[in-house]
N, C-alpha and C. Protein backbone atom coordinates (compact mmCIF):
# COMPACT_ATOMS: atom_id res chain seq x y z
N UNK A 1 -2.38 5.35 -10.02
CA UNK A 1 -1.78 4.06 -9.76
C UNK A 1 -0.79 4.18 -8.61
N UNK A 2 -0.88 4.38 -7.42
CA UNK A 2 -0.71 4.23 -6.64
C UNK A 2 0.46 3.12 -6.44
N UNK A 3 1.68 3.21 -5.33
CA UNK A 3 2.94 2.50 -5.08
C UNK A 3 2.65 2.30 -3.69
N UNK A 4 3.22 1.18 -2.92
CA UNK A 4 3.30 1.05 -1.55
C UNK A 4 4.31 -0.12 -1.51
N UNK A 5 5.67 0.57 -0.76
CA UNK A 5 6.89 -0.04 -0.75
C UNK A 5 6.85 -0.18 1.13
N UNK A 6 7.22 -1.58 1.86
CA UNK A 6 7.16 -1.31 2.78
C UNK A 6 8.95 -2.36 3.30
N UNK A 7 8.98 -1.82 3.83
CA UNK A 7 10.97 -1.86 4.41
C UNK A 7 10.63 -2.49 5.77
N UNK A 8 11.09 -3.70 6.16
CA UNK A 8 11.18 -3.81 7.96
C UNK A 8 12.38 -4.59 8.14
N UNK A 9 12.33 -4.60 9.37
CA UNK A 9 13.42 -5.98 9.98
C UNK A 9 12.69 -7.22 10.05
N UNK A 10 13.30 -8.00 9.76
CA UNK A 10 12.47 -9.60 9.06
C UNK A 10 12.68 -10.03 11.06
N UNK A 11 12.77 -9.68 11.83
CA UNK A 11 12.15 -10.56 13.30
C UNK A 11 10.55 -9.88 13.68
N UNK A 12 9.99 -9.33 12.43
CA UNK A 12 8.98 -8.52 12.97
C UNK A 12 7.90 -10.08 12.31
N UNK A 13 6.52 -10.03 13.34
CA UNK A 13 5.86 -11.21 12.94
C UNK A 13 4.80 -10.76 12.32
N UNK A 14 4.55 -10.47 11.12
CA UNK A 14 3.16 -9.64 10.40
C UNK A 14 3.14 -10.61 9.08
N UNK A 15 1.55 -9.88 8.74
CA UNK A 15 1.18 -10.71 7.51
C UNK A 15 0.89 -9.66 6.16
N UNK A 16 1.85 -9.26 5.76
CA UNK A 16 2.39 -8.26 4.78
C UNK A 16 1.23 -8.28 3.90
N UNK A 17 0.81 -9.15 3.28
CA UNK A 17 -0.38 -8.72 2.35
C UNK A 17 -1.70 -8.03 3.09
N UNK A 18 -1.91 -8.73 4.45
CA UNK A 18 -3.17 -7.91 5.30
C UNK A 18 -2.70 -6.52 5.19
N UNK A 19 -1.55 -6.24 5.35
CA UNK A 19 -1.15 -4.78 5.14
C UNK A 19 -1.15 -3.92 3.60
N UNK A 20 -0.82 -4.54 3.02
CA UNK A 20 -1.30 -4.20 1.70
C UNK A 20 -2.61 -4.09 1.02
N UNK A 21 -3.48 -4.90 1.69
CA UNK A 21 -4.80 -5.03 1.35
C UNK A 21 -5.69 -3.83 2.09
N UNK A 22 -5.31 -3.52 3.13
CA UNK A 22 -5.40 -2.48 4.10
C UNK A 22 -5.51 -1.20 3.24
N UNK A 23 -3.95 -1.14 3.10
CA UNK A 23 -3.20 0.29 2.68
C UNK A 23 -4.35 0.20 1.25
N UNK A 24 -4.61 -0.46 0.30
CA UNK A 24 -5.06 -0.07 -1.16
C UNK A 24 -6.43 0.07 -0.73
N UNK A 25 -7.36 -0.51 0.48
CA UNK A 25 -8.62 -0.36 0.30
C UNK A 25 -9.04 1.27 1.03
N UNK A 26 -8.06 1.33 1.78
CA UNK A 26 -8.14 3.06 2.17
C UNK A 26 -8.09 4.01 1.32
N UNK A 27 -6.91 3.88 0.11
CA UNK A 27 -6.21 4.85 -0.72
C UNK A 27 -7.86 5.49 -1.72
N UNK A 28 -8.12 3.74 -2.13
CA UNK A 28 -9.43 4.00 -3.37
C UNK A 28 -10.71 4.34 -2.43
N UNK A 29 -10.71 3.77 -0.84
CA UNK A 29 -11.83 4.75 -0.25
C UNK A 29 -11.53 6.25 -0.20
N UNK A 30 -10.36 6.87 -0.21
CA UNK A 30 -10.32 8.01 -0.12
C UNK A 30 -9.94 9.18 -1.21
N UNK A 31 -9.99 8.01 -2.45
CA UNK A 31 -9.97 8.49 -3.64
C UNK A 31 -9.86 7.04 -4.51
N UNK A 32 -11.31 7.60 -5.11
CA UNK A 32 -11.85 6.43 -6.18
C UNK A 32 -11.06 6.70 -8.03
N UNK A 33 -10.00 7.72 -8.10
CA UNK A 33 -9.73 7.68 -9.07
C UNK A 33 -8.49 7.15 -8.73
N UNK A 34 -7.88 6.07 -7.81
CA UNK A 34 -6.69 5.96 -6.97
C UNK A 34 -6.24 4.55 -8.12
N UNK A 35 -7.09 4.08 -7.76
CA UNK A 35 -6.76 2.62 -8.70
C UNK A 35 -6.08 1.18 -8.14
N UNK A 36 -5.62 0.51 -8.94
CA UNK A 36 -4.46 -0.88 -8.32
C UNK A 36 -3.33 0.03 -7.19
N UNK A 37 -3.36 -0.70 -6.35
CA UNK A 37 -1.83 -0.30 -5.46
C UNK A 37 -1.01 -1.09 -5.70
N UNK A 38 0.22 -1.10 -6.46
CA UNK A 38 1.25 -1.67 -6.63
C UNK A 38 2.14 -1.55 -5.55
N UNK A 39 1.99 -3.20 -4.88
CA UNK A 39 2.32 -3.07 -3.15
C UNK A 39 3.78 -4.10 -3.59
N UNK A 40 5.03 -4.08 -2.70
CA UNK A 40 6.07 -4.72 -2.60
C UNK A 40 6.47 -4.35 -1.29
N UNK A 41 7.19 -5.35 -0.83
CA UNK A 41 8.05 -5.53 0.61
C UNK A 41 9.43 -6.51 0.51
N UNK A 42 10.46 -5.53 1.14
CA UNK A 42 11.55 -6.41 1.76
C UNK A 42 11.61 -5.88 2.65
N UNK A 43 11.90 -7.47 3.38
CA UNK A 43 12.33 -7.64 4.61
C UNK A 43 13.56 -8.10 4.66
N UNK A 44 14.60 -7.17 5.41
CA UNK A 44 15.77 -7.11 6.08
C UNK A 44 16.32 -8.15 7.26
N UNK A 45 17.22 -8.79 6.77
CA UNK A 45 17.89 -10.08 7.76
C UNK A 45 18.87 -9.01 8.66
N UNK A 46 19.46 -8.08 7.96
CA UNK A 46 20.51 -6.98 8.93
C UNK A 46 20.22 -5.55 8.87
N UNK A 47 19.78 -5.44 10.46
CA UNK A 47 19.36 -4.42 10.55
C UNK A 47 19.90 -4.37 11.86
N UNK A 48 19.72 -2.64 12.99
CA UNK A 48 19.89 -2.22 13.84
C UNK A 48 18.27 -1.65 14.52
N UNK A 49 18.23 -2.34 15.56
CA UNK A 49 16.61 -2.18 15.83
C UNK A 49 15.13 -2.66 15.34
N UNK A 50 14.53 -3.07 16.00
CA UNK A 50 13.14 -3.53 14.99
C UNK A 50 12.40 -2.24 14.26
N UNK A 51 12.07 -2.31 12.90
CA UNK A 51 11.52 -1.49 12.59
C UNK A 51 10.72 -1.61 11.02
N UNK A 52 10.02 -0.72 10.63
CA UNK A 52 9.80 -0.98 9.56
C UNK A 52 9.25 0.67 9.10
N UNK A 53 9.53 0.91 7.45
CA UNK A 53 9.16 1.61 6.83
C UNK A 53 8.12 1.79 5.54
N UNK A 54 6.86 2.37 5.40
CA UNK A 54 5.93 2.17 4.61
C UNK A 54 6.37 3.74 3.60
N UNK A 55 6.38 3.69 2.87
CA UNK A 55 6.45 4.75 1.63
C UNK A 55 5.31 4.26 0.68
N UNK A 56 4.05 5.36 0.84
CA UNK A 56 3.25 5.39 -0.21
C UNK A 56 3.47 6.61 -1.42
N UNK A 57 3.51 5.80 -2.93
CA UNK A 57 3.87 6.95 -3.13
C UNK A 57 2.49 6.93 -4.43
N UNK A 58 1.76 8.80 -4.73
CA UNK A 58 0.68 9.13 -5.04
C UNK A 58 1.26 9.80 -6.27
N UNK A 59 -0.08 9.90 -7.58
CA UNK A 59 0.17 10.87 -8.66
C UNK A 59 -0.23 12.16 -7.69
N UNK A 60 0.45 13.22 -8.62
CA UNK A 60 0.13 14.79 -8.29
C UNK A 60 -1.32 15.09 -8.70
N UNK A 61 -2.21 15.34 -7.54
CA UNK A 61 -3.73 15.70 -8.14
C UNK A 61 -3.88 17.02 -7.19
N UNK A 62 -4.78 17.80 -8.05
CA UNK A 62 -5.10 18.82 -7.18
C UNK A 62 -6.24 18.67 -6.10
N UNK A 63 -6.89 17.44 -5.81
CA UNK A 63 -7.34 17.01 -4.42
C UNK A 63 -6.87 16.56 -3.12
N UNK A 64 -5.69 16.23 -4.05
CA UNK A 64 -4.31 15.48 -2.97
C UNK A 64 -3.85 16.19 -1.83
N UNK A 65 -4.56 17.26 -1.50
CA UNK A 65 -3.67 18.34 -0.75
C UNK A 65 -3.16 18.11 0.70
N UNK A 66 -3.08 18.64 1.35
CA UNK A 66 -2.48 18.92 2.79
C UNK A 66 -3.59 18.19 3.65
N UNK A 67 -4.59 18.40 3.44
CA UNK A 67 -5.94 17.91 4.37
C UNK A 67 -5.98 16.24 3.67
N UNK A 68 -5.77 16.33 2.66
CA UNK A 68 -6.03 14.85 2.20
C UNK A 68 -4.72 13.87 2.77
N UNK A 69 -3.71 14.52 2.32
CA UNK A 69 -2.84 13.96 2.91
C UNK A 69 -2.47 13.59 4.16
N UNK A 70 -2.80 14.50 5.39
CA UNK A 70 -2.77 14.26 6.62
C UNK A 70 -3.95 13.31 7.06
N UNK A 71 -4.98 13.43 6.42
CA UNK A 71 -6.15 12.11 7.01
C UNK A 71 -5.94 10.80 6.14
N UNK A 72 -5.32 11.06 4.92
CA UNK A 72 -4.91 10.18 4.84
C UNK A 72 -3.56 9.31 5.21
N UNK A 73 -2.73 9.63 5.85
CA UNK A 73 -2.00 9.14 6.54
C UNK A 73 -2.08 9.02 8.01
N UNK A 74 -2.84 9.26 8.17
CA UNK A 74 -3.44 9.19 10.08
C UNK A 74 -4.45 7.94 9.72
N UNK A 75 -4.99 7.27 8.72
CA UNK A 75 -5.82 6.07 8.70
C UNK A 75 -4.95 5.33 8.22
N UNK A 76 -3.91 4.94 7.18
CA UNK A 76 -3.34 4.14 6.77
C UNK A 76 -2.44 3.88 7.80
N UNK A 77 -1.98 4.58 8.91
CA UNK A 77 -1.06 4.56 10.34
C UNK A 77 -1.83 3.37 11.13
N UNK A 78 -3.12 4.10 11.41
CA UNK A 78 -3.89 3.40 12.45
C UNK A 78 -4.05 1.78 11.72
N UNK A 79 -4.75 1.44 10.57
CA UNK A 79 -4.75 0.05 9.71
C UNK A 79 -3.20 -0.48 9.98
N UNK A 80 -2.44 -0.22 9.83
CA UNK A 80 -1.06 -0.69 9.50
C UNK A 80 -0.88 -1.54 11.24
N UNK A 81 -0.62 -0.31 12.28
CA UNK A 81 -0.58 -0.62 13.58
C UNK A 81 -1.65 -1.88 14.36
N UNK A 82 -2.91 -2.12 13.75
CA UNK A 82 -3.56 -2.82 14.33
C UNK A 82 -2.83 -4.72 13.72
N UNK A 83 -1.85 -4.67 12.66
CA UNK A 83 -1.16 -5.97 12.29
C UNK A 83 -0.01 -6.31 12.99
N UNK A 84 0.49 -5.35 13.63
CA UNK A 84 1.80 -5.05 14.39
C UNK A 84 1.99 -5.79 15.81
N UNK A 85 2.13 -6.75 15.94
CA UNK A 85 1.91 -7.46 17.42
C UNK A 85 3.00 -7.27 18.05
N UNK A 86 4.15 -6.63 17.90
CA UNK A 86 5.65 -6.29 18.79
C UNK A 86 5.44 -4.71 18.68
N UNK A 87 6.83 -4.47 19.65
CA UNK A 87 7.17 -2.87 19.74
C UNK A 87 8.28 -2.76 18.41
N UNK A 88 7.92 -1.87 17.95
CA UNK A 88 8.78 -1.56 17.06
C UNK A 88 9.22 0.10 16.61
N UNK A 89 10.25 0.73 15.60
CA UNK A 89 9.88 1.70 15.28
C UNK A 89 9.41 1.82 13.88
N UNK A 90 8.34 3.06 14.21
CA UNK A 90 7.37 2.82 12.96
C UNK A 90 7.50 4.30 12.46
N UNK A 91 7.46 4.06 10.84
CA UNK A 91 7.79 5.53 10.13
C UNK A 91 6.99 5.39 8.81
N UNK A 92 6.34 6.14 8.29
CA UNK A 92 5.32 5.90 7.09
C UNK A 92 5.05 7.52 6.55
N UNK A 93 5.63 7.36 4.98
CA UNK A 93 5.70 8.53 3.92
C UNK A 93 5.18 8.74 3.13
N UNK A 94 4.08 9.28 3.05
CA UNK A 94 3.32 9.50 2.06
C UNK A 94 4.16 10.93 0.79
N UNK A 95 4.26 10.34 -0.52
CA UNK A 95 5.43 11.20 -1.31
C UNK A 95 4.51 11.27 -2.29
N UNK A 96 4.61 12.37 -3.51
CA UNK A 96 4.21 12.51 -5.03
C UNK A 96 4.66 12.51 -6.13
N UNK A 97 4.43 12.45 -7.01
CA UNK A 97 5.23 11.86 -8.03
C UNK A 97 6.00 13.27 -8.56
N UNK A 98 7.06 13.64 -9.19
CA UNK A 98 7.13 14.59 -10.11
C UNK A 98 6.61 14.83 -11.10
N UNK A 99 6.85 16.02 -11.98
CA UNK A 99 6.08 16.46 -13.37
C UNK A 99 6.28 15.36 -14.24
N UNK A 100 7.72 14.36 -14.36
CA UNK A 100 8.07 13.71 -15.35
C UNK A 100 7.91 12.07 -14.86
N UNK A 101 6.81 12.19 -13.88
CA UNK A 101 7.06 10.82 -13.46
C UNK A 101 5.90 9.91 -14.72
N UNK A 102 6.05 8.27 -15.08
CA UNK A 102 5.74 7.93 -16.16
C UNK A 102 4.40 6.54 -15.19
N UNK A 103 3.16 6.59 -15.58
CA UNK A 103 2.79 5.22 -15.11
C UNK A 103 1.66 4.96 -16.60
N UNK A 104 1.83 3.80 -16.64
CA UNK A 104 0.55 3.15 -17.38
C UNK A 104 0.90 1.81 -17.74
N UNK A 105 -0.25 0.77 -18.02
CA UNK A 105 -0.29 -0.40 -18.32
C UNK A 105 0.40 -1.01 -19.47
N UNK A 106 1.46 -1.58 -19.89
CA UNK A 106 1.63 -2.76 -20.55
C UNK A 106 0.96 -3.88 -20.84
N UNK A 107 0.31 -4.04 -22.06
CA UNK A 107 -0.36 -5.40 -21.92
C UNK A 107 0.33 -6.77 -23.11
N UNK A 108 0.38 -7.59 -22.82
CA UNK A 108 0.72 -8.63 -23.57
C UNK A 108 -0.44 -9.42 -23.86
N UNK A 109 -0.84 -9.52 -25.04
CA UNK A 109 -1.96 -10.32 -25.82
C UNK A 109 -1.41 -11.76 -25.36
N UNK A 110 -2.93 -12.17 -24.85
CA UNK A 110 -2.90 -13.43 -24.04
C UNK A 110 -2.59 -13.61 -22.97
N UNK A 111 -1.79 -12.50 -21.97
CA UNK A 111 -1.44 -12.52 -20.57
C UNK A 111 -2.20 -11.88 -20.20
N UNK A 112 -3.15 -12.05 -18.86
CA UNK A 112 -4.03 -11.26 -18.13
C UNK A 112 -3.20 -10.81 -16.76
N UNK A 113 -3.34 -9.49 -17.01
CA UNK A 113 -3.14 -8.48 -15.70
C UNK A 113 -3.79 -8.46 -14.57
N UNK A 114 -3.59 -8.98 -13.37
CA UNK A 114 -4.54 -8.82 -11.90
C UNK A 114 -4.95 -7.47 -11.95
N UNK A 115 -5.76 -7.75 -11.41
CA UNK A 115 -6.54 -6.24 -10.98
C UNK A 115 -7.51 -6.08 -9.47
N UNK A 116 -8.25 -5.14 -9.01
CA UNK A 116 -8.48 -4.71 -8.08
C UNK A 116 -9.81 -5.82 -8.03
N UNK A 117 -10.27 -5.97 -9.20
CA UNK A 117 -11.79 -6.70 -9.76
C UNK A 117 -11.65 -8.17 -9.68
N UNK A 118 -10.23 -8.28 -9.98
CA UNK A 118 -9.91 -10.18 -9.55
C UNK A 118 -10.31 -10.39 -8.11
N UNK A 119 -9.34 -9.49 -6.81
CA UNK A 119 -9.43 -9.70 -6.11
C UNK A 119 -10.56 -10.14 -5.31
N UNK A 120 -11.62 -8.60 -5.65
CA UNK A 120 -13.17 -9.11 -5.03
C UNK A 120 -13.80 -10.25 -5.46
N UNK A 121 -13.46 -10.87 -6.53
CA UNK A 121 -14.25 -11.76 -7.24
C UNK A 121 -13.51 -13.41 -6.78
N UNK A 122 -12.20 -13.23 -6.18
CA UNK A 122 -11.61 -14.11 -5.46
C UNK A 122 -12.29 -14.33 -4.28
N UNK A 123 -12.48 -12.99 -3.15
CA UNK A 123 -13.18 -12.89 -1.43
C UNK A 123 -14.55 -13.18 -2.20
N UNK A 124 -15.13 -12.98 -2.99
CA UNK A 124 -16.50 -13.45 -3.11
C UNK A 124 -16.92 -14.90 -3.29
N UNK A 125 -15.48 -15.50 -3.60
CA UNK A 125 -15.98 -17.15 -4.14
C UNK A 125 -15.18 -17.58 -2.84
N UNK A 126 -14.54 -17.23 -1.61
CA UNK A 126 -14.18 -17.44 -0.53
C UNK A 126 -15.29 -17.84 0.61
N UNK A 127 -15.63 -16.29 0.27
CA UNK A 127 -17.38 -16.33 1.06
C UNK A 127 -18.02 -17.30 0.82
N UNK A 128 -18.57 -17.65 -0.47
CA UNK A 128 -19.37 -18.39 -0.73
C UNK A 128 -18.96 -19.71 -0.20
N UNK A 129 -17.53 -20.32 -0.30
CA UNK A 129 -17.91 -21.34 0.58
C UNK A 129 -18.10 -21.56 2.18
């Protein structure tokens, strides 16, 4: 379950979910046991410089390694940059969880949880019209 926290200066002109939609369809192309990306953004009214910061953060897997990590952050760079229509400075962290880090679902009987499966089934009834 996958995190993607992204930090900028709010004069930057982007469309934050294209970026999020981006970042999660790479993560589960490059690992299908990756899952929902639990994506959030603030944007900063006071800041020094235009900029923005992406922190993805991953469970500890033993596929995750050095090679995964570097191609995977050299594609989620390149996706991110093609939304970016100003100069800015750009910084993006790919981090892992610790031994004691905790994730799993909460469910409340009668509340339905979004999922990765809503979404397609949303772009599919998009398409269709």
């Amino acid at each position: 379950m996958p995190h993607v926290e992204i930090k900028y200066s709010d004069n930057l002109d982007i469309d934050i979910n294209k970026i999020f939609d981006a970042v999660e369809k790479i993560i589960n192309k490059n690992d299908l046991s990756a899952g929902e990306c639990k994506s959030r953004a603030y944007p900063c009214s006071q800041y020094k410089y235009s900029h923005i910061l992406i922190t993805v953060s991953l469970l500890t897997k033993p596929h995750r390694d050095k090679v995964f990590t570097d191609n995977l952050s050299a594609e989620i760079e390149k996706a991110i940059k093609v939304h970016l229509k100003q100069s800015l400075y750009f910084s993006l962290n790919i981090e892992y969880s610790l031994d004691y880090y905790t994730t799993n679902i909460h469910s409340v009987e009668g509340d339905k949880l979004q999922s990765m499966d809503d979404n397609d089934e949303n772009m599919l009834a998009v398409i269709k019209l």
